[in-house]
Protein backbone atom coordinates (compact mmCIF):
# COMPACT_ATOMS: atom_id res chain seq x y z
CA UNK A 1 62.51 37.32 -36.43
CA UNK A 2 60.22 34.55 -34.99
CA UNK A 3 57.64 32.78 -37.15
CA UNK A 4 55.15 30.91 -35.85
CA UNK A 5 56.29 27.28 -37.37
CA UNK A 6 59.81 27.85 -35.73
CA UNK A 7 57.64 28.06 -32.04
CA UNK A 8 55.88 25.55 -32.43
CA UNK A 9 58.70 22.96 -33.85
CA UNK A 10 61.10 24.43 -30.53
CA UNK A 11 57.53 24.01 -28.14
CA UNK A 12 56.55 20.62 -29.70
CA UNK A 13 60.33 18.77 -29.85
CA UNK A 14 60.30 17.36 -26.59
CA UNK A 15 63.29 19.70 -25.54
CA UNK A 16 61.61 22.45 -24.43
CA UNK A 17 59.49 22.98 -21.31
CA UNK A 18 57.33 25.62 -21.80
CA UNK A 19 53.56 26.23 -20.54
CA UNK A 20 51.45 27.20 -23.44
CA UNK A 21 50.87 31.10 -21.60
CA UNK A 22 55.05 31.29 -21.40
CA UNK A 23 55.05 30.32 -25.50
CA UNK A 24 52.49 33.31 -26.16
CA UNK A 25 54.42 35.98 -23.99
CA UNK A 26 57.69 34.88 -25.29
CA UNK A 27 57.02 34.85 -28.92
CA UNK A 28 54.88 37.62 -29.28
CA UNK A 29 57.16 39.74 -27.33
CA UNK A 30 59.55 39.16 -30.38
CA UNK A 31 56.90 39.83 -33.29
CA UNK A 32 58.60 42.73 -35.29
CA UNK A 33 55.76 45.09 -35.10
CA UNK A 34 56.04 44.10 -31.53
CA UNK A 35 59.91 45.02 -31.50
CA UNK A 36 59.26 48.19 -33.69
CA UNK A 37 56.99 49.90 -31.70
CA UNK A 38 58.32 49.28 -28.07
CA UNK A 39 59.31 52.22 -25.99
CA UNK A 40 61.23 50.48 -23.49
CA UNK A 41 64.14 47.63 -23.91
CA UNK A 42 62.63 44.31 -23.89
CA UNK A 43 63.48 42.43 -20.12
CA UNK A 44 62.97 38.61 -19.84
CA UNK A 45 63.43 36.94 -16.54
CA UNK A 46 63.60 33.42 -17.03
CA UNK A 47 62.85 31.32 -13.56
CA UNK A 48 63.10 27.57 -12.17
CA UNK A 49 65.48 24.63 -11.08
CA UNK A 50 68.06 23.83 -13.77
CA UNK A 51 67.35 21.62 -16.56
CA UNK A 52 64.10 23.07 -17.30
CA UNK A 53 64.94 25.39 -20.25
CA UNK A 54 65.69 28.45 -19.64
CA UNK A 55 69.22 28.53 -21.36
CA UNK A 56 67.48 26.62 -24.35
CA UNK A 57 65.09 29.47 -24.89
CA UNK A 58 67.72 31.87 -24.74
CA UNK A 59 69.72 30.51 -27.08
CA UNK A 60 66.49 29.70 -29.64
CA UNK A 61 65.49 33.52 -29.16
CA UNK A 62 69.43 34.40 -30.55
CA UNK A 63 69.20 31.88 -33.20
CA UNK A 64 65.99 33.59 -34.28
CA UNK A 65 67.75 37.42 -34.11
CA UNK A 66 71.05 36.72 -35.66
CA UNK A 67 72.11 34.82 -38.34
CA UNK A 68 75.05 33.76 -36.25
CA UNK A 69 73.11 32.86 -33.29
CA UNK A 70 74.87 33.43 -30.04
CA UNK A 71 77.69 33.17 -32.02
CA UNK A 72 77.28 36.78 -33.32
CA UNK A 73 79.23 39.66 -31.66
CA UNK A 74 76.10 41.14 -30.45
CA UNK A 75 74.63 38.67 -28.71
CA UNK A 76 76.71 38.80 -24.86
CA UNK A 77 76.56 35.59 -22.41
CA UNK A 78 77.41 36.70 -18.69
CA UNK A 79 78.09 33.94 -16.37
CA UNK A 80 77.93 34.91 -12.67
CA UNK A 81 80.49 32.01 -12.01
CA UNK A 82 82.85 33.27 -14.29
CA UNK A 83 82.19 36.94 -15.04
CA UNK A 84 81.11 38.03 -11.71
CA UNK A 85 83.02 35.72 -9.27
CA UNK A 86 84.17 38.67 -6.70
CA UNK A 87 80.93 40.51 -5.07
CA UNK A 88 83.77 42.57 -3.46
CA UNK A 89 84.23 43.77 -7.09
CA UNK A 90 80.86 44.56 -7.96
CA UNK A 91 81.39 48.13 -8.56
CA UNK A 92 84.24 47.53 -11.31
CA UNK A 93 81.72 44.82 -12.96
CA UNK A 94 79.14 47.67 -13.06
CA UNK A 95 81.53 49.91 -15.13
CA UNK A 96 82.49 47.29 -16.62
CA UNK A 97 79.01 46.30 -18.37
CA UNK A 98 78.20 49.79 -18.85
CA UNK A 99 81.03 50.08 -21.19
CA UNK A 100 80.33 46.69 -23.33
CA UNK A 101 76.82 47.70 -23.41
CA UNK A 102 76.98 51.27 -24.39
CA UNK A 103 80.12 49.82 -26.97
CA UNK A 104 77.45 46.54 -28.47
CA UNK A 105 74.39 49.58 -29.19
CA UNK A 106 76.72 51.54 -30.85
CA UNK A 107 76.73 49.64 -33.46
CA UNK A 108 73.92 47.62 -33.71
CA UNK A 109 70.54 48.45 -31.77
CA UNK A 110 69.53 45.49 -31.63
CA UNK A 111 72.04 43.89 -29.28
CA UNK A 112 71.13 40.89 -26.59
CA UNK A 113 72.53 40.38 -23.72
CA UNK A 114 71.74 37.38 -21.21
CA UNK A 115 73.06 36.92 -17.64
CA UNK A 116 72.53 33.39 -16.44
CA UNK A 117 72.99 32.44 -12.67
CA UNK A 118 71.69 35.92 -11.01
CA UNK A 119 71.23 34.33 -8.29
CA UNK A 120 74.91 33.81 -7.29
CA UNK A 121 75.87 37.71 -8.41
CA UNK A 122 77.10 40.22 -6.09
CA UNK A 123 73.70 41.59 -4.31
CA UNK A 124 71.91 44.28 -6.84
CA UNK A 125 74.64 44.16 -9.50
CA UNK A 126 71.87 44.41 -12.43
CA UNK A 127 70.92 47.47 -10.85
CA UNK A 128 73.57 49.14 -13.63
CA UNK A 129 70.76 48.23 -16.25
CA UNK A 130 67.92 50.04 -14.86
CA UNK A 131 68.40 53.35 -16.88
CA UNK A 132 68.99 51.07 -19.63
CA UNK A 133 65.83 49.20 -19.28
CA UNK A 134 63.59 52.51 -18.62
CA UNK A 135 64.45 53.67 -22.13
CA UNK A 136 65.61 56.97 -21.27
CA UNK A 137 69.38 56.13 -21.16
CA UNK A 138 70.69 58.19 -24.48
CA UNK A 139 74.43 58.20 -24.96
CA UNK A 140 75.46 60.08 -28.64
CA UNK A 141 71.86 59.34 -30.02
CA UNK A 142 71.61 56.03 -29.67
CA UNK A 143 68.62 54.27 -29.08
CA UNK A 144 68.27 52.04 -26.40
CA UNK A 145 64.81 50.90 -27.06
CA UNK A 146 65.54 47.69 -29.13
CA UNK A 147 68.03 46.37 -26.83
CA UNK A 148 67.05 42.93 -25.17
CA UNK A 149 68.00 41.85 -21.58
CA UNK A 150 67.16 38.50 -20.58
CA UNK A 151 67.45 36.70 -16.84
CA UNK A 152 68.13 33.42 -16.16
CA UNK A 153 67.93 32.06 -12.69
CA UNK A 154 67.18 29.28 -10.06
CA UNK A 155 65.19 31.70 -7.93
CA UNK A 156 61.90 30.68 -7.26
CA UNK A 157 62.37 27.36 -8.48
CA UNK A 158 60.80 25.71 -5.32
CA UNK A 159 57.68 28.39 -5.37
CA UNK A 160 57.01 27.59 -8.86
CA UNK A 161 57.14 23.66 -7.54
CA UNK A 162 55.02 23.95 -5.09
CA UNK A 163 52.37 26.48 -7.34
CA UNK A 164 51.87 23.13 -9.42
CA UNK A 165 51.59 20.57 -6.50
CA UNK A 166 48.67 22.46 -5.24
CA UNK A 167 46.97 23.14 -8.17
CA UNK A 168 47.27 19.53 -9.42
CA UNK A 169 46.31 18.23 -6.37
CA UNK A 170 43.36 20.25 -6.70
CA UNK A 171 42.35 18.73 -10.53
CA UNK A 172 44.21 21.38 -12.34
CA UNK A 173 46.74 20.24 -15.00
CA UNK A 174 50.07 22.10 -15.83
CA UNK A 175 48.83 23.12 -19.52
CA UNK A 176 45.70 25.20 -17.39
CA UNK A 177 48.22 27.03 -15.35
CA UNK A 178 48.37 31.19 -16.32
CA UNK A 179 50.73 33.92 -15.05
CA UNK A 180 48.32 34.78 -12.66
CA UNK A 181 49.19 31.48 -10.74
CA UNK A 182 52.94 32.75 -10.37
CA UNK A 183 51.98 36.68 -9.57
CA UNK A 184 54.72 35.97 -6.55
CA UNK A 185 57.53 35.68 -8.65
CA UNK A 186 58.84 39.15 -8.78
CA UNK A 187 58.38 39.69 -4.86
CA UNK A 188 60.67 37.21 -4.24
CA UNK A 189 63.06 37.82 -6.87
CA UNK A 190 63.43 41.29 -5.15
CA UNK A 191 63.81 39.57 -1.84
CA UNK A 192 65.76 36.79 -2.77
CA UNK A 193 69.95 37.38 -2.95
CA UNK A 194 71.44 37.87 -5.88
CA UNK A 195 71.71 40.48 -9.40
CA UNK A 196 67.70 41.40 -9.00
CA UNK A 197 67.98 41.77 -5.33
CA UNK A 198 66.31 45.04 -4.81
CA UNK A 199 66.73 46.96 -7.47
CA UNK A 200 64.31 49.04 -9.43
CA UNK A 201 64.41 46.72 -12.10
CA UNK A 202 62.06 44.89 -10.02
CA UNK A 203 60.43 47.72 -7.67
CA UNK A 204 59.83 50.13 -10.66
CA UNK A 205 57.98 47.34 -13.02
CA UNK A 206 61.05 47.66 -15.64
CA UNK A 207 60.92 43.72 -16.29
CA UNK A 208 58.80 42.90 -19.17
CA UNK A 209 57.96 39.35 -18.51
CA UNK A 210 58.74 37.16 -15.65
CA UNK A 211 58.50 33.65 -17.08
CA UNK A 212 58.51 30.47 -14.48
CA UNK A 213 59.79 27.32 -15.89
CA UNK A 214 58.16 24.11 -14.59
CA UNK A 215 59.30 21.04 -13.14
CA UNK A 216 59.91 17.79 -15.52
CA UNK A 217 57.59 15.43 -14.38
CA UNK A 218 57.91 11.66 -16.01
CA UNK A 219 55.59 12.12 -18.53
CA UNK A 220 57.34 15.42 -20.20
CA UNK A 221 60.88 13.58 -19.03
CA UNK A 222 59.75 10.96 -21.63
CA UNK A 223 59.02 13.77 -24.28
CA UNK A 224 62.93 14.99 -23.75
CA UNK A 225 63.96 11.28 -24.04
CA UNK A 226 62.49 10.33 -27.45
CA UNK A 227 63.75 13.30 -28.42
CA UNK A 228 67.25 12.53 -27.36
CA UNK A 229 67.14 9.20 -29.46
CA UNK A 230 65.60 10.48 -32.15
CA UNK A 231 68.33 13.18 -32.92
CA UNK A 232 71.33 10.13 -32.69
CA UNK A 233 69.07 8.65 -35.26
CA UNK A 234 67.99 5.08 -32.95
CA UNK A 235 64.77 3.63 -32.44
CA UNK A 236 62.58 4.46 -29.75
CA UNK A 237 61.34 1.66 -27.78
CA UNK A 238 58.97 1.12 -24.43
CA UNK A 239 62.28 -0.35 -22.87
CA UNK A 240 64.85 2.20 -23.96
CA UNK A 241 62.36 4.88 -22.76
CA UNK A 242 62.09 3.14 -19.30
CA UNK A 243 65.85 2.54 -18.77
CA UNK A 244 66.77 5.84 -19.38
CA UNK A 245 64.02 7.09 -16.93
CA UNK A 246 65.06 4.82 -14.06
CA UNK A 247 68.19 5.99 -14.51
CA UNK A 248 66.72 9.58 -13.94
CA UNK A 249 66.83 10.97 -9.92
CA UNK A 250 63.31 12.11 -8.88
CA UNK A 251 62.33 13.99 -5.89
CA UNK A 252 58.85 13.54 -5.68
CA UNK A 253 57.16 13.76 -9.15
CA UNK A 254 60.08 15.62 -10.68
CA UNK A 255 63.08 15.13 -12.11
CA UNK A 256 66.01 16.94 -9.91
CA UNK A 257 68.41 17.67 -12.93
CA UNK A 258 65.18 18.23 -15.11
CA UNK A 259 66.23 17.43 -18.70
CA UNK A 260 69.77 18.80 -18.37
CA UNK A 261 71.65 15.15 -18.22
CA UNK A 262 69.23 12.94 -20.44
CA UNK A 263 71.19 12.94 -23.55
CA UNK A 264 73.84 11.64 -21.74
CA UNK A 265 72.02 8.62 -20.18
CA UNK A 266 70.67 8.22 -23.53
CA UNK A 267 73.94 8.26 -25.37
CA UNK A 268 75.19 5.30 -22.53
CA UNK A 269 71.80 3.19 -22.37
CA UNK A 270 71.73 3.00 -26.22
CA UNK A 271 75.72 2.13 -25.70
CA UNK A 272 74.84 -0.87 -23.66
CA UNK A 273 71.84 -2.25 -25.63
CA UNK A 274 74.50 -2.64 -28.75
CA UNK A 275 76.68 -4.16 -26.71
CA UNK A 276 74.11 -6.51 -25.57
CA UNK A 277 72.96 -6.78 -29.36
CA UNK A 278 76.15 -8.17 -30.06
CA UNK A 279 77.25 -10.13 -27.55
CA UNK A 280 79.79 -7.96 -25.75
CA UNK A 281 79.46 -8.23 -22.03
């Protein structure tokens, strides 16, 4: 399960974009006294533009339940662009992940299962979890209860953008933010298309956290950088820092790809310094 050392390291590495109030819901959530005495499936619904962590998270939660990681054969990855492709076949997906959920509980309770990209499934498609996530769906015995769902999508991602343009043009910084500042995010989940559009997931209060991830702004872009040279072992340097970044598209403040294609430019700035090092043009 999740110790408090492993947040902080996964919080602190540069990699991860998390407010402090998203760490605290997150972690705790996965405490196992938490996990033991839950009534209802735990149901994360990760938000914001790409590149901003939400896949990272997901994975670091699996690392943290299974020795295997998302490796192991009870932690499920659904892809919208490549599990759900058809919304004309919505109804055979449905029966579909009834059958590989009710199969994964069987044998172990404990199972995971995270659907990235709702936003471009069929219309409502996640509806098929809602008896799931109410914690009254008992097939054979088995208990549902321990089971964890998690969301992630680009819905929202220009609400949560503009929540933190106003508030920091009004003095506030992003580590001052709260949920409270982002109570709009499950309204327009529910409205927006997609998996979560409409269904009682939503309307019936059966998600357990809606999370918004934020916008990489230059300074926390420079956070994912020297972390990107630090784990191919180089120096970090004022210039390396700053070539990478203007290599970086920003829209405004933030980054448009957030952190998703740093270690990339990384990899091909440090390239080029060597080959300036050694007289290779």
């Amino acid at each position: 399960m999740f110790h408090k050392n492993k947040t902080q390291e996964t919080t602190e590495n540069g990699r991860c974009n998390l407010p402090p109030f998203c760490d605290e819901n997150i972690f705790f959530a996965h405490t196992p006294n938490n996990l033991r005495s839950r009534d209802k499936p735990l149901v994360l619904s990760f938000h914001g533009m790409p590149g901003t962590g939400k896949n990272y998270i997901a994975e670091f939660i699996l690392k943290n339940m299974f020795k295997e990681g998302s490796r192991s054969q009870f932690a499920h990855f659904y892809s919208a662009h490549l599990d759900f492709p058809d919304s004309m076949e919505k109804h055979t997906y449905q029966k579909k992940l009834e059958q590989e959920i009710e199969a994964s509980i069987y044998k172990c309770h404990r199972s995971i299962f995270v659907f990235d990209e709702v936003e471009k499934m069929p219309n409502g498609l996640l509806e098929v979890l809602s008896p799931y996530a109410e914690g009254w769906k008992n097939v054979d015995g088995i208990d549902y209860k321990k089971v964890v769902f998690i969301f992630l999508s680009n819905t929202a991602q220009l609400y949560i953008r503009d929540v933190l343009n106003y508030h920091h043009k009004n003095g506030k910084l992003r580590d001052e933010l709260k949920m409270r500042h982002f109570k709009d995010l499950p309204r327009l989940a529910f409205r927006d298309k997609g998996g979560l559009h409409r269904t009682t997931l939503i309307s019936s209060d059966l998600i357990s956290q809606y999370v918004p991830f934020l916008p990489i702004d230059a300074c926390h872009a420079e956070k994912c950088i020297v972390h990107e040279i630090n784990k191919i072992n180089q120096t970090v340097s004022y210039n390396l820092i700053q070539e990478v970044l203007s290599n970086m598209h920003f829209e405004g403040r933030f980054s448009s790809g957030g952190c998703k294609l740093i270690d990339a430019i990384v990899l091909r700035e440090v390239f080029m310094q060597s080959l300036k090092l050694t007289g290779v043009h």
